[in-house]
Protein backbone atom coordinates (compact mmCIF):
# COMPACT_ATOMS: atom_id res chain seq x y z
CA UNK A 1 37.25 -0.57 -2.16
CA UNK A 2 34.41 1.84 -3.92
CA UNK A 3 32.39 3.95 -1.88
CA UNK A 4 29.55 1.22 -2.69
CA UNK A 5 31.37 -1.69 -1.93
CA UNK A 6 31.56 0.18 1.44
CA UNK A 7 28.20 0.92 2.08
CA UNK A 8 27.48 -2.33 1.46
CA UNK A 9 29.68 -3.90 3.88
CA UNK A 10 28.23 -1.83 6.89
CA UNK A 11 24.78 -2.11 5.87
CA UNK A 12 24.26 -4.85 8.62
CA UNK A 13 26.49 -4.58 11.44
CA UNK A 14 23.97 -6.11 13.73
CA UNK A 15 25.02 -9.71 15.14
CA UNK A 16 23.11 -12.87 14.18
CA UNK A 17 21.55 -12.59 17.54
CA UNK A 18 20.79 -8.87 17.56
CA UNK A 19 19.11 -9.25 14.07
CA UNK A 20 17.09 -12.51 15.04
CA UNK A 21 15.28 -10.03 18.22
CA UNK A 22 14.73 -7.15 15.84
CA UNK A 23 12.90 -10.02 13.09
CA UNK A 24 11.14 -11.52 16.43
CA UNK A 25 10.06 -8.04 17.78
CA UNK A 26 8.97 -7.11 14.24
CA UNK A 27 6.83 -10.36 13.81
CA UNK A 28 4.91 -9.85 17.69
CA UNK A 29 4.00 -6.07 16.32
CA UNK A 30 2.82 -7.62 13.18
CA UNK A 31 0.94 -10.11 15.35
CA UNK A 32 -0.50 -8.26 17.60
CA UNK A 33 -1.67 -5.65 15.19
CA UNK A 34 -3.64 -7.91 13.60
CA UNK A 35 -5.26 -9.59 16.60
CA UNK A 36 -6.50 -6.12 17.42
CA UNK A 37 -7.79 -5.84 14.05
CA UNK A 38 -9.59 -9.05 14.22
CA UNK A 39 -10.41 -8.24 17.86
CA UNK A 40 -12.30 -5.40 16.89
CA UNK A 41 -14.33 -6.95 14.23
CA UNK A 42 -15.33 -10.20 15.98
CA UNK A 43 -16.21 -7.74 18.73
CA UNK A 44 -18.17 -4.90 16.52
CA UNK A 45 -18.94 -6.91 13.15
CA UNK A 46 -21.89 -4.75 12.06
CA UNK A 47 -19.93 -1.52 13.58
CA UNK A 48 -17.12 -2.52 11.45
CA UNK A 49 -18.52 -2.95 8.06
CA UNK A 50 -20.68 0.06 8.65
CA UNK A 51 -17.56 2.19 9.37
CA UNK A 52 -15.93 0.65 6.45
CA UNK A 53 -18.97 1.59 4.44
CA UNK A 54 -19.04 5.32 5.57
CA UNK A 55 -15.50 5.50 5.00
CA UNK A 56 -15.93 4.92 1.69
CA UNK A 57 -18.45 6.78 0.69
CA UNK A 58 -17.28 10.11 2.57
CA UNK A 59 -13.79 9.83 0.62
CA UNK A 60 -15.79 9.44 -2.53
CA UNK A 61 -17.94 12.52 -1.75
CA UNK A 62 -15.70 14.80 -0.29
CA UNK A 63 -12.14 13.45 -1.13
CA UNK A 64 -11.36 13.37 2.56
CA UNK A 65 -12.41 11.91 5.93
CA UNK A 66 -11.81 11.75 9.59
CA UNK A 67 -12.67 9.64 12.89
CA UNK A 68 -14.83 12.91 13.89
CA UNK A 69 -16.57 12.45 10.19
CA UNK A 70 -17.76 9.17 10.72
CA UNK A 71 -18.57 9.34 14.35
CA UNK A 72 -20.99 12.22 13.57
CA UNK A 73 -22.18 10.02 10.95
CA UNK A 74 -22.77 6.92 12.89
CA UNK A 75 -23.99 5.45 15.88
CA UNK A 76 -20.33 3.50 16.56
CA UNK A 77 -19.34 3.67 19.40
CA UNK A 78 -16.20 0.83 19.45
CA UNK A 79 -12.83 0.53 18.24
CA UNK A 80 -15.02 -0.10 15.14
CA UNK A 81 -14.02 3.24 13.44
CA UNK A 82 -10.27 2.50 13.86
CA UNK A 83 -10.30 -0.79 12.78
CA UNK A 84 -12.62 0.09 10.19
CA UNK A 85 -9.33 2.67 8.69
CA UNK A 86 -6.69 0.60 9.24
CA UNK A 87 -8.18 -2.26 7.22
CA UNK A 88 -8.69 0.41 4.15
CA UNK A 89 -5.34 1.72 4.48
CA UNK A 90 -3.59 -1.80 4.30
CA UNK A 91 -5.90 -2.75 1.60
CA UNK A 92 -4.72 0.19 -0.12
CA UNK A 93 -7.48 1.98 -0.72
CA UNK A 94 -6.89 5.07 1.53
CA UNK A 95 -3.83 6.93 2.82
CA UNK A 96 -2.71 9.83 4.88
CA UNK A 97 -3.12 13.00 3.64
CA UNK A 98 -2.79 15.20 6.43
CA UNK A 99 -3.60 15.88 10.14
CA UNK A 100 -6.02 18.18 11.72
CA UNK A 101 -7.71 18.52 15.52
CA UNK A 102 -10.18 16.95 16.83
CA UNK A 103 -13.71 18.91 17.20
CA UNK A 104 -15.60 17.00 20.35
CA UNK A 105 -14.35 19.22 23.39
CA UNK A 106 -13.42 16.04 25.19
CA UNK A 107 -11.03 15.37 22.57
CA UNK A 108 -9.20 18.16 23.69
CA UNK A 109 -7.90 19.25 20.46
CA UNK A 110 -5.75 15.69 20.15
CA UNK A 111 -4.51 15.09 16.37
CA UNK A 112 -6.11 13.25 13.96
CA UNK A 113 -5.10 11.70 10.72
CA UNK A 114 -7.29 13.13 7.66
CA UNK A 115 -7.35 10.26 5.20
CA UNK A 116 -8.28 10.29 1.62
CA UNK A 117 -7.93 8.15 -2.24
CA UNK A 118 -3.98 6.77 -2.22
């Protein structure tokens, strides 16, 4: 047997069972993910869009952005802004490019993603 041949073989050692609860743990992340998504744009529509908006235009005019960016630059104050980059990112349009603190001292210097153009 070749050393791919073996790989192959224990590739999946899981049992039918095991690997039916990872796919149905995988699939309620998945689903709840994207209830909060929704969640959070039914809730904030207008918030939403004009995070999405700001987004946007801040990575086109600096080549970066941040949740501290477009809080100073709007009046959001919902789940709004996070929505706003995870809809982006799964559309493609921005990634991760790096972390940084957070300014607002009530942060307390907590991490936060810097996103920018994929």
């Amino acid at each position: 047997m070749s050393g791919e041949q073996a790989a192959l073989d224990l590739g999946d050692v899981r049992s039918p069972n095991e690997r039916y609860a990872d796919d149905y743990r995988a699939s309620l992340r998945e689903r709840a993910s994207t209830t909060a998504l929704q969640a959070a744009r039914v809730g904030d529509p207008d918030g939403h869009e004009l995070a999405v908006r700001t987004i946007r235009r801040l990575v086109a005019e600096r080549g970066s952005v941040t949740a501290d960016d477009v809080q100073a630059e709007t009046p959001i104050k919902s789940n709004a802004i996070g929505s706003a980059f995870a809809t982006l990112s799964c559309a493609g349009e921005i990634r991760v490019v790096g972390y940084t603190t957070a300014k607002a001292p009530q942060a307390h210097g907590r991490l936060v993603r810097v996103w920018g153009p994929p």
